[in-house]
Protein backbone atom coordinates (compact mmCIF):
# COMPACT_ATOMS: atom_id res chain seq x y z
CA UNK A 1 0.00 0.00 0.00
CA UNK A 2 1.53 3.07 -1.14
CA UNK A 3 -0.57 5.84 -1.00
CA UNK A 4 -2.90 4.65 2.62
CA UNK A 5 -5.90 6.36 3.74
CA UNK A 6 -4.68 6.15 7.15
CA UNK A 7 -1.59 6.60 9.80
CA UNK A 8 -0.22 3.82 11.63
CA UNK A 9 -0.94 2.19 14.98
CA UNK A 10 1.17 4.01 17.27
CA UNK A 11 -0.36 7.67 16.10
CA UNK A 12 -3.61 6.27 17.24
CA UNK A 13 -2.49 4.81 20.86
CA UNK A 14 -0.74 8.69 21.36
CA UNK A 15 -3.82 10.32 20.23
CA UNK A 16 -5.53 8.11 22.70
CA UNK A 17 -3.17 8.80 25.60
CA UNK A 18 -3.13 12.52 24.83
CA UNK A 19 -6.81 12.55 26.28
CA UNK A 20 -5.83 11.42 30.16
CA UNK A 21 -4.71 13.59 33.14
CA UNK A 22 -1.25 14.66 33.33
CA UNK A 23 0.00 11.24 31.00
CA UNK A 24 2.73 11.39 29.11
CA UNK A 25 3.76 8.54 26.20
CA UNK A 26 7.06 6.87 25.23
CA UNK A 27 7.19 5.25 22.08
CA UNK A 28 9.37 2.14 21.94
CA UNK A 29 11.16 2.54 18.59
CA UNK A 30 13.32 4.52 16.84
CA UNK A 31 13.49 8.90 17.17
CA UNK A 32 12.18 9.14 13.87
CA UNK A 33 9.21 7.78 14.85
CA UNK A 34 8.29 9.96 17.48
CA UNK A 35 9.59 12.64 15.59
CA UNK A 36 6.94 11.98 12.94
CA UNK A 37 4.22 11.44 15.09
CA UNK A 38 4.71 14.40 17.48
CA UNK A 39 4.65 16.68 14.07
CA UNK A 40 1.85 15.14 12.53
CA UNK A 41 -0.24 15.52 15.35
CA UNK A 42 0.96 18.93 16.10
CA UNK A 43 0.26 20.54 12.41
CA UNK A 44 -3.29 19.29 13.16
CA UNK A 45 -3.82 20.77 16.89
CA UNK A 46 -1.55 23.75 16.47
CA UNK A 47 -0.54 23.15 19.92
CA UNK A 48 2.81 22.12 21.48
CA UNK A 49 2.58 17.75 21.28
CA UNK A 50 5.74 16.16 23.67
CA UNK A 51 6.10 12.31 23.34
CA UNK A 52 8.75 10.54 24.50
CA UNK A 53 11.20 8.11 22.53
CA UNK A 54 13.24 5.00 23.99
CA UNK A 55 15.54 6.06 20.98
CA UNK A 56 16.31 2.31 19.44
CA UNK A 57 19.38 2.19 16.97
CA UNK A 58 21.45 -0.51 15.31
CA UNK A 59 22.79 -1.91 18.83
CA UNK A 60 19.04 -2.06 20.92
CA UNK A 61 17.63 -3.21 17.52
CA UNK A 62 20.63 -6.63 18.13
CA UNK A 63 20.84 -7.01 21.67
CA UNK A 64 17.01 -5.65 22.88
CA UNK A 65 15.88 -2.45 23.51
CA UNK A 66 15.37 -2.99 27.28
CA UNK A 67 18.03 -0.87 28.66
CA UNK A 68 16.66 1.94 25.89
CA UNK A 69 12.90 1.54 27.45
CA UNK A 70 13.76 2.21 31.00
CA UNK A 71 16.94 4.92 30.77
CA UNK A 72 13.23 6.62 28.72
CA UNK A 73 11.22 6.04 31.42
CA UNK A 74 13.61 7.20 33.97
CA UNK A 75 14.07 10.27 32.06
CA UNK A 76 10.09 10.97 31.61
CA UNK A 77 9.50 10.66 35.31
CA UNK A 78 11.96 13.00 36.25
CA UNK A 79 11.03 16.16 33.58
CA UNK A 80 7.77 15.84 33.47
CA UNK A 81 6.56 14.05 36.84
CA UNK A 82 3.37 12.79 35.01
CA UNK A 83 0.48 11.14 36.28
CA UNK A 84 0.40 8.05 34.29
CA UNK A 85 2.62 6.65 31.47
CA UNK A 86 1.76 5.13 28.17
CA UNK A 87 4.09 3.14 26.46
CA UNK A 88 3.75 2.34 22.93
CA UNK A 89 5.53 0.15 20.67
CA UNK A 90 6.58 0.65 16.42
CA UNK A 91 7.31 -1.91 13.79
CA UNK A 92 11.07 -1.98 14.95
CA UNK A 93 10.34 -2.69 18.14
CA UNK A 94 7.42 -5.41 17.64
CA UNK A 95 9.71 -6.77 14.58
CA UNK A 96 12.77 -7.92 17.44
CA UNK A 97 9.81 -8.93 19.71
CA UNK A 98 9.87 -6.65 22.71
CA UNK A 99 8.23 -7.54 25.50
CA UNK A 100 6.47 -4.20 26.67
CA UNK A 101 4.10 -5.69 29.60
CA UNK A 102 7.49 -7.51 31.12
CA UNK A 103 9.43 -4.84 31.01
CA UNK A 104 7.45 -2.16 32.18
CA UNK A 105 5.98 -4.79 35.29
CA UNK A 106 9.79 -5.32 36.51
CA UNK A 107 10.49 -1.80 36.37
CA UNK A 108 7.28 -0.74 38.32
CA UNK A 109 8.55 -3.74 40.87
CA UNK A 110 12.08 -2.52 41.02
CA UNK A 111 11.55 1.04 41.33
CA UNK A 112 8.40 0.03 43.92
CA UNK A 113 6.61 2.65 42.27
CA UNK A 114 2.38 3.53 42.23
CA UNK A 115 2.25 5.78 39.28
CA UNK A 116 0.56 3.52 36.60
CA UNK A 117 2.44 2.70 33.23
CA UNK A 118 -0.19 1.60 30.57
CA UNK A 119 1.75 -0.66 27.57
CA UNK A 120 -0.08 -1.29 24.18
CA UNK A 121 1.36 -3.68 21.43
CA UNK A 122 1.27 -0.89 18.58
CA UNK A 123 3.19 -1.85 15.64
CA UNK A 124 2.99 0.05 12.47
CA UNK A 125 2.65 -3.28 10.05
CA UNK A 126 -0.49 -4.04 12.60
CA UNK A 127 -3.53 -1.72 11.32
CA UNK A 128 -4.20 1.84 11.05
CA UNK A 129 -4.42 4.43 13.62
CA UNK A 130 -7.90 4.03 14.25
CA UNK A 131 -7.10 0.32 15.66
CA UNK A 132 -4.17 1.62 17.28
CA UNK A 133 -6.57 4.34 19.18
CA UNK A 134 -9.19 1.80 20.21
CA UNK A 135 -6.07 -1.13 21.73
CA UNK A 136 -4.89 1.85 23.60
CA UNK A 137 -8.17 2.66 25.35
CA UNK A 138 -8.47 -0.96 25.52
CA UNK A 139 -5.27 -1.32 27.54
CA UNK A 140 -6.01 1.61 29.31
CA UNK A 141 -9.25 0.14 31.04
CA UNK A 142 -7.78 -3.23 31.62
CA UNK A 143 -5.15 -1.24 33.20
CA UNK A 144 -6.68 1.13 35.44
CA UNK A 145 -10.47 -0.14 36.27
CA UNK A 146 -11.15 -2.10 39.44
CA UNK A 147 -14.26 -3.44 41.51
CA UNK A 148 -15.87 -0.45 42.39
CA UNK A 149 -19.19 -0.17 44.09
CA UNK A 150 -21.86 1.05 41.97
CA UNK A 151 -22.10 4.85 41.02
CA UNK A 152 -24.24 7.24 39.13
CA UNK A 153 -21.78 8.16 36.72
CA UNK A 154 -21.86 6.78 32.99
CA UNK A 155 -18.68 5.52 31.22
CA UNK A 156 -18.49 7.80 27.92
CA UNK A 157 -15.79 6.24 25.05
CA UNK A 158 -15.55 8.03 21.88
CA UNK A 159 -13.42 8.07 19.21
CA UNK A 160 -11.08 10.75 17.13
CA UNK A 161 -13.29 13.55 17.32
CA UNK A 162 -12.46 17.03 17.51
CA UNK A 163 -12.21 18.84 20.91
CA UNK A 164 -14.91 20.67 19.89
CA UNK A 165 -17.49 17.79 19.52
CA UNK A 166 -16.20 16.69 22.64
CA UNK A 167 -17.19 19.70 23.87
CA UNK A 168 -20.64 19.65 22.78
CA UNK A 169 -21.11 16.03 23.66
CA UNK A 170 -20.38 17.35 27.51
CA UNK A 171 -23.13 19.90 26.52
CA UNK A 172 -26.20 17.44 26.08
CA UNK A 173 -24.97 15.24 29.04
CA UNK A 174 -25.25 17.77 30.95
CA UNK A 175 -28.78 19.52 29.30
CA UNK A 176 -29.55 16.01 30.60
CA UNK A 177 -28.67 16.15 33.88
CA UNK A 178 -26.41 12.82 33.38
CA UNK A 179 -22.29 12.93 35.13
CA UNK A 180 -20.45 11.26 32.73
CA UNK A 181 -16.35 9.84 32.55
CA UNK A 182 -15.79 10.62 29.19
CA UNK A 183 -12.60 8.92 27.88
CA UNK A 184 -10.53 10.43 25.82
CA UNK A 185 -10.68 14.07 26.87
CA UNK A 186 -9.07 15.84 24.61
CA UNK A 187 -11.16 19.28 24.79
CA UNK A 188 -8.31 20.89 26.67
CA UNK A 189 -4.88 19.14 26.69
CA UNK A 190 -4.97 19.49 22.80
CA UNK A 191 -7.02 22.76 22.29
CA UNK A 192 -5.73 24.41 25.73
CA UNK A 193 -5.93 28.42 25.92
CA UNK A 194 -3.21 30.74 25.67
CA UNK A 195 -1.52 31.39 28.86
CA UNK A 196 1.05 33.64 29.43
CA UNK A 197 3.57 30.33 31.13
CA UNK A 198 4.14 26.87 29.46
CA UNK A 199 3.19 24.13 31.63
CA UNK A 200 4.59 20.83 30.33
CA UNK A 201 1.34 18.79 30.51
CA UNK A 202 -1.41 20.59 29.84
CA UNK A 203 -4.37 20.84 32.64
CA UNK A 204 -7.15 18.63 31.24
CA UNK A 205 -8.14 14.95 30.20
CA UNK A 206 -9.79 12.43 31.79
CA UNK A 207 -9.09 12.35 35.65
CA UNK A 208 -7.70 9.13 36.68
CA UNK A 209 -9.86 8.09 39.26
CA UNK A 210 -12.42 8.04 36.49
CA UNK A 211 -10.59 5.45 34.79
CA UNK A 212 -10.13 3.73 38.01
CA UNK A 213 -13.79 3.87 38.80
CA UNK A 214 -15.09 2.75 35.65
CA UNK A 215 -15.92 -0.55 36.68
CA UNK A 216 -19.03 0.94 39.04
CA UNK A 217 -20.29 3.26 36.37
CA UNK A 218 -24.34 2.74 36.00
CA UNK A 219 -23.73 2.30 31.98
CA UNK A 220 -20.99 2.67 29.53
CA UNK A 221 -22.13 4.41 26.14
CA UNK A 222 -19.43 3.87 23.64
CA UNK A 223 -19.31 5.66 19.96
CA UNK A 224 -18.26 2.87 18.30
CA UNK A 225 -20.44 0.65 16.22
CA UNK A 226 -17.87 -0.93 13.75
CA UNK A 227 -15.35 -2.11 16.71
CA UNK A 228 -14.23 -5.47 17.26
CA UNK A 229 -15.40 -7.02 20.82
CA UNK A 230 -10.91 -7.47 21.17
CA UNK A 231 -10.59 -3.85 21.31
CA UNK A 232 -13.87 -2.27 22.43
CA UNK A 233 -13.50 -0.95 26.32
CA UNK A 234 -17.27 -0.85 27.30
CA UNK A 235 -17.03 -4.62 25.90
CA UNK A 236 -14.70 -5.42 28.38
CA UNK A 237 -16.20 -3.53 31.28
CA UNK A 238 -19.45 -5.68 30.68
CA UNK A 239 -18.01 -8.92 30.74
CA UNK A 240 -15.57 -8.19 33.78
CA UNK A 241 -17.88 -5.92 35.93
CA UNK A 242 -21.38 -6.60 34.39
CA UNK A 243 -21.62 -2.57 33.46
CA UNK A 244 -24.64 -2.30 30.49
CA UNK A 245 -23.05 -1.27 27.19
CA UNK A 246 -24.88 0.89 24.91
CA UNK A 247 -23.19 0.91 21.46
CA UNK A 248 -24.42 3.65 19.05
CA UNK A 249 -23.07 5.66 16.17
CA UNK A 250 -21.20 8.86 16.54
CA UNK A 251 -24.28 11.34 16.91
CA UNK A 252 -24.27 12.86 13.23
CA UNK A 253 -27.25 13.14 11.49
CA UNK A 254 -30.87 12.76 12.26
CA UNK A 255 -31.01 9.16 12.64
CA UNK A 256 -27.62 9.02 14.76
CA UNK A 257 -28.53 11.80 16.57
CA UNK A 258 -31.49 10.18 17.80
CA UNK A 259 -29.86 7.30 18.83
CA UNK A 260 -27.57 8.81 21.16
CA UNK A 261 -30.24 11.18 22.62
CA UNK A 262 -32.31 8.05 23.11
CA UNK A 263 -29.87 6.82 24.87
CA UNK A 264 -29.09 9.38 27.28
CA UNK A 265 -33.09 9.67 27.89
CA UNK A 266 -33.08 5.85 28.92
CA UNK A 267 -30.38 6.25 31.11
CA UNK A 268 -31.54 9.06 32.86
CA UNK A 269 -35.46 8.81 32.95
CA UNK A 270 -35.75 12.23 31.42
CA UNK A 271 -36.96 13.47 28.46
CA UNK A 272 -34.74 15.90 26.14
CA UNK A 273 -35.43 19.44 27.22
CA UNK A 274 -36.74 21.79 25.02
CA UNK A 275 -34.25 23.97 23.44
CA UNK A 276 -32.69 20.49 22.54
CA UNK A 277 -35.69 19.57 20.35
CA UNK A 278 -35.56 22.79 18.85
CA UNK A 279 -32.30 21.96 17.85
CA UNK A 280 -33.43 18.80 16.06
CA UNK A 281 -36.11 21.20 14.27
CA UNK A 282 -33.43 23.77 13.08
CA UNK A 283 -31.83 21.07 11.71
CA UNK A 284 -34.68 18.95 9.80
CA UNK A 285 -35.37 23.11 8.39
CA UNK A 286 -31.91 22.80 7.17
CA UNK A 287 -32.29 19.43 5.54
CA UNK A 288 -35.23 21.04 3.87
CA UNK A 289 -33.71 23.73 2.58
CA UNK A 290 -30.74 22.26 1.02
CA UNK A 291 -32.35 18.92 -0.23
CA UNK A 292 -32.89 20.28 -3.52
CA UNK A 293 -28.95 21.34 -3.68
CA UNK A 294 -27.51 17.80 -2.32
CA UNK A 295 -29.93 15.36 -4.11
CA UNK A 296 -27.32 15.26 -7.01
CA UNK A 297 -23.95 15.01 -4.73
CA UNK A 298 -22.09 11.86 -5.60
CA UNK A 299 -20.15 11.59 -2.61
CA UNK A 300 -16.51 9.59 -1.48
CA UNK A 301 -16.36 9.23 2.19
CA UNK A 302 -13.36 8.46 3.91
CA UNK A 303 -10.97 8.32 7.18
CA UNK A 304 -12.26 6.81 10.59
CA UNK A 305 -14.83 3.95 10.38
CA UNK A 306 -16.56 4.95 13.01
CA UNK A 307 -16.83 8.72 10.97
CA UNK A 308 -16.78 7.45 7.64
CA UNK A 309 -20.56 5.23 8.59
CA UNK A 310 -22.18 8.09 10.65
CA UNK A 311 -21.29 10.76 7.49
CA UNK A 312 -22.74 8.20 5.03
CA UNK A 313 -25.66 7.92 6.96
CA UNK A 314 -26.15 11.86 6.61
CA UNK A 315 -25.52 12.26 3.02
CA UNK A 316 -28.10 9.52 2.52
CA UNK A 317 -30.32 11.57 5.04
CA UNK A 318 -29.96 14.71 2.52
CA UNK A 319 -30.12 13.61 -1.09
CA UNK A 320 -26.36 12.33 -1.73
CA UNK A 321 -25.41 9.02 -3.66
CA UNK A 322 -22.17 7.94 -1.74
CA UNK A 323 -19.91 6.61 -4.51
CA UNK A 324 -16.92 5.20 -2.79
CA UNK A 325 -16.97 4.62 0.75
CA UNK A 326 -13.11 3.35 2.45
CA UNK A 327 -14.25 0.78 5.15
CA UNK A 328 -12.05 -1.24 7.39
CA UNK A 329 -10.09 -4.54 7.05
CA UNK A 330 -12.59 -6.31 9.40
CA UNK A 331 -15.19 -5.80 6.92
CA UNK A 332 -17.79 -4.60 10.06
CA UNK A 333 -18.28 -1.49 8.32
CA UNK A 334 -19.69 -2.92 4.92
CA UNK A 335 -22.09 -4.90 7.28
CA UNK A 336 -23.28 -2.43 9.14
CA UNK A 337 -24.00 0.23 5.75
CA UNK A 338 -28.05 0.03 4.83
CA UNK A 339 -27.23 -1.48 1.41
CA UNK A 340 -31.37 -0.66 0.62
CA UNK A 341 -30.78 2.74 0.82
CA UNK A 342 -27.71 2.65 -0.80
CA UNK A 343 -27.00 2.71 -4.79
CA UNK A 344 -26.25 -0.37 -6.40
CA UNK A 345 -23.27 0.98 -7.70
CA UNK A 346 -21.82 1.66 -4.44
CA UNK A 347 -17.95 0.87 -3.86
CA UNK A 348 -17.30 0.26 -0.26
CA UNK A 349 -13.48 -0.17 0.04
CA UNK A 350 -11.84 -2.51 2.62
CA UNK A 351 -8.45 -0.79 4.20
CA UNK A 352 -8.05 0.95 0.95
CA UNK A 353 -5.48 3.73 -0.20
CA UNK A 354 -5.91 6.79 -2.22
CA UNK A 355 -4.81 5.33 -5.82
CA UNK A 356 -7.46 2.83 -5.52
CA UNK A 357 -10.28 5.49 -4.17
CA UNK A 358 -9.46 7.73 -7.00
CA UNK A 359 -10.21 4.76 -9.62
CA UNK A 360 -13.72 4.59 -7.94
CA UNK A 361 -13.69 8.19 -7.58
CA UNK A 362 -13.69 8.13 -11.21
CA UNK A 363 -15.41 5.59 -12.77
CA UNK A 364 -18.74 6.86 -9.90
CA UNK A 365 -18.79 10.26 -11.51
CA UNK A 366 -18.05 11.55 -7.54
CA UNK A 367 -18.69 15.44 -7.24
CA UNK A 368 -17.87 16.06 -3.71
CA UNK A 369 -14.96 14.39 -1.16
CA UNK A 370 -15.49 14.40 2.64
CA UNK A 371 -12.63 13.32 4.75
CA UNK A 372 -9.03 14.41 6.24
CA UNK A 373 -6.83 16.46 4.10
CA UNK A 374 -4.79 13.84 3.05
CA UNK A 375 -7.55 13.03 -0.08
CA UNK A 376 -6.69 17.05 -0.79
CA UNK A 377 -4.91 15.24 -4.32
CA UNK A 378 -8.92 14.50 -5.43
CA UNK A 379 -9.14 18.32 -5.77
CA UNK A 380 -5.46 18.50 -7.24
CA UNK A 381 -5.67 15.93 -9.93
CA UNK A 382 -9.39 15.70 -10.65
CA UNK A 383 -11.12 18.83 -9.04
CA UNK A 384 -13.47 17.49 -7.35
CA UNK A 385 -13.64 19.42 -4.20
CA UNK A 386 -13.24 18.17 -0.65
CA UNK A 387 -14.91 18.56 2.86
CA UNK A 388 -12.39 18.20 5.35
CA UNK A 389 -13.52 16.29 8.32
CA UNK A 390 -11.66 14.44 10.60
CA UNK A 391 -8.06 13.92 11.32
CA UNK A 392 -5.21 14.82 10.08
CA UNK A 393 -6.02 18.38 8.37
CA UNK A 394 -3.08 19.72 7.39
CA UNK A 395 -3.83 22.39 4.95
CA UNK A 396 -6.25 24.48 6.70
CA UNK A 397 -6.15 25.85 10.06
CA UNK A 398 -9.05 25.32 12.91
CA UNK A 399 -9.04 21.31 12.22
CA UNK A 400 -9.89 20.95 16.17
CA UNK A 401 -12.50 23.90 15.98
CA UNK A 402 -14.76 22.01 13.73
CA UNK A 403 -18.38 21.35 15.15
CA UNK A 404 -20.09 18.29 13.30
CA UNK A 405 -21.61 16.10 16.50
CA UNK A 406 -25.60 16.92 17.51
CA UNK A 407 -28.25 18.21 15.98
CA UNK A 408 -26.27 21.91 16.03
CA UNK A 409 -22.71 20.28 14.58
CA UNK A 410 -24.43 18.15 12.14
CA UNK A 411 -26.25 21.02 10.71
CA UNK A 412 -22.88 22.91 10.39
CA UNK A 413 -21.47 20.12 8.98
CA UNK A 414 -24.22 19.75 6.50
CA UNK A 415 -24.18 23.33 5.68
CA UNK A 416 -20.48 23.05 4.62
CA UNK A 417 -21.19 20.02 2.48
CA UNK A 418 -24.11 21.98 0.56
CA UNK A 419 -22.41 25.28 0.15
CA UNK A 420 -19.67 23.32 -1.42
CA UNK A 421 -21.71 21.41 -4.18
CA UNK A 422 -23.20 24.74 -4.65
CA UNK A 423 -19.75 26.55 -5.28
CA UNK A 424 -19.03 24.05 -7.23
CA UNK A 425 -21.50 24.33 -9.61
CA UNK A 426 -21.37 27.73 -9.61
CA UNK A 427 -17.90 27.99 -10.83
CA UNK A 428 -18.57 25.46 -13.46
CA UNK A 429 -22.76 25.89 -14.71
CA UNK A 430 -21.63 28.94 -17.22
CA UNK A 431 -18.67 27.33 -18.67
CA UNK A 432 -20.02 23.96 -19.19
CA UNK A 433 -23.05 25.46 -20.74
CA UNK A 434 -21.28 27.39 -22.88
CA UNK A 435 -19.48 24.20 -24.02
CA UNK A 436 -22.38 22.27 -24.49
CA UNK A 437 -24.75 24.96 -26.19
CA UNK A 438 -23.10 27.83 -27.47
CA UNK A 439 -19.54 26.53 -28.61
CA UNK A 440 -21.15 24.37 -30.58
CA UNK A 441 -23.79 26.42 -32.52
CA UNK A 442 -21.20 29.20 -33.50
């Protein structure tokens, strides 16, 4: 795969870990690496991104990386004095068969320490970040929850969404009166203020007695319909602790949006207040108004599973054929799409990369692109213009300002998607009917 429509494991586990109080991550592999990563995730944030590196070279890569992995966790505990560590691993290290959970339990044992040190197999080779993000969590749980007694709060997990969904997700828990552990919290530690002296680790992310109270919550609500039972938390949380799991879409569109409000009302007992419902009306207005726009998008979707199925369900709300959907290698995706409201001539791609979705791209006539700015070459090679949505975004600033969750985001979101079929044809109605009509008759 040369041209992938995702980032590698380890991106996903440090996205994951960015989202917990005061935690800081080591990744078990070479400085490039790290070096990568940190950037990567920086040009999309625009905020300061530290991660730590055990710093492997030709010598660790022979004899083990051991002595590599703790002189890095030495050296992490004394700058930063974090919280919690999260360790890692890349292809390198996975490829000479480190043994993260060892090493890290003998150094805890040895250094008779209480800070916890979360370890998640990560290599590169293994999947895409997305799977990388959801084995970190994973870990992280397995980790950190004990036998609690029961509590009122609910176990939140979501996945790579901006810090301003995340915001407005806290928003309807609380215009329902529901405390909530949401995990990861990423609101603040990667869209912090501007303060006039650098802290380190920024203030923020999930607190860790959360995480260690998770197995008392009254529910777990987890935004993540396409995982794998291996690598879902609430999944594991059920079976060891008996907490309810209530799996539903990321809340974008109508349908979506229903489903996670539904949720929160049968948790709580309460009914959605009002300005909430008028929210849901705004937005069905919207629909309205720009159905007549979207009905002749031909869309390619693409980027997170979990974003890539709750989009397709909204352009099929409003009007627009998806063309070319990229799914996942598990194939839980393609199961999940509603194939009857679907065209026939629907692609849905299993852990595709760009060549292959611009082939489809083609030969489905697509008009519009939603997903990270990585597909930007869609607009480059064949001008067809792109939505950008998700992570990374590169090319634009504000990537962790975008609203698209709720009744509120998903009517910006659907905005954006109209406005730019409408541009679109806007810039190109005169000339191609000049071409077609005029051209031809003089």
């Amino acid at each position: 795969m040369e041209n992938p429509c995702h980032m590698c494991m380890p991106m996903g586990g440090i996205l994951a870990l960015k989202g917990i109080e005061r935690a800081m991550v080591i990744v078990h592999g070479s400085q490039g690496c790290s070096t990568y990563m940190r950037r990567h995730i920086a040009e999309h944030f625009n905020e300061p991104i530290d991660v730590g590196s055990s710093s492997l070279n030709e010598k660790g890569t022979i004899y083990g990386g051991e002595a590599n992995l703790r002189q890095a966790l030495d050296n992490i505990s004394k700058v930063y004095q974090p919280g919690l560590i999260g360790v890692v691993t890349t292809c390198l290290a996975e490829t000479i068969g480190e043994d993260i959970a060892r090493i890290v339990a003998d150094y805890r044992q040895e250094r008779k320490l209480t800070m916890p040190i979360v370890t998640a197999n990560t290599p590169g080779y293994g999947g895409s970040h997305t799977e990388g993000y959801w084995l970190t969590l994973r870990r992280l749980v397995e980790t950190m929850a004990i036998a609690t007694e029961r509590h009122n709060k609910v176990n939140v997990f979501i996945p790579g969404i901006s810090p301003a969904d995340i915001r407005e997700l806290k928003r309807l828990f609380a215009a329902m009166d529901l405390e909530y552990m949401l995990c990861p919290d990423i609101a603040d530690t990667l869209d912090r203020p501007y303060l006039a002296s650098y802290s380190k680790l920024p203030a923020g992310g999930t607190p860790l007695a959360d995480l260690y109270r998770m197995g008392g919550a009254a529910a777990t609500i987890e935004l993540g319909v396409t995982l794998d039972s291996n690598v879902s938390p609430g999944k594991y949380l059920k079976d060891t602790f008996g907490v309810p799991l209530y799996s539903v879409p990321i809340p974008i569109g109508i349908q979506n949006t229903d489903a996670f409000m539904g949720v929160l009302e049968s948790i709580s007992g309460r009914k959605r207040p009002a300005d909430i419902e008028n929210e849901r009306g705004r937005l069905i207005d919207a629909m309205i108004d720009s159905h007549k726009y979207n009905f002749a998008g031909r869309s390619a979707i693409f980027g997170d599973p979990e974003l890539v199925y709750a989009v397709t369900q909204l352009c099929l709300e409003n009007g627009i054929r998806p063309v070319v959907v990229t799914g996942d290698k598990s194939g839980n995706l393609s199961r999940l799409l509603p194939k009857s409201e679907m065209s026939a001539e629907t692609v849905v791609l299993s852990d595709p990369d760009f060549d292959l979705v611009q082939q489809q791209v083609k030969a489905g006539g697509a008009n519009i692109a939603i997903g990270h700015s990585d597909g930007r070459f869609l607009t480059e090679r064949d001008h067809i213009p792109l939505v950008r949505l998700g992570f990374p975004i590169h090319d634009r600033v504000g990537g962790q300002r975008l609203l698209s969750v709720g009744y509120t985001g998903t009517m910006n979101l659907l905005d954006r998607i109209t406005n730019t079929l409408l541009t679109e044809k806007h810039q190109h109605y005169r000339q191609d009917m000049y071409q077609k009509y005029y051209s031809k008759s003089s």
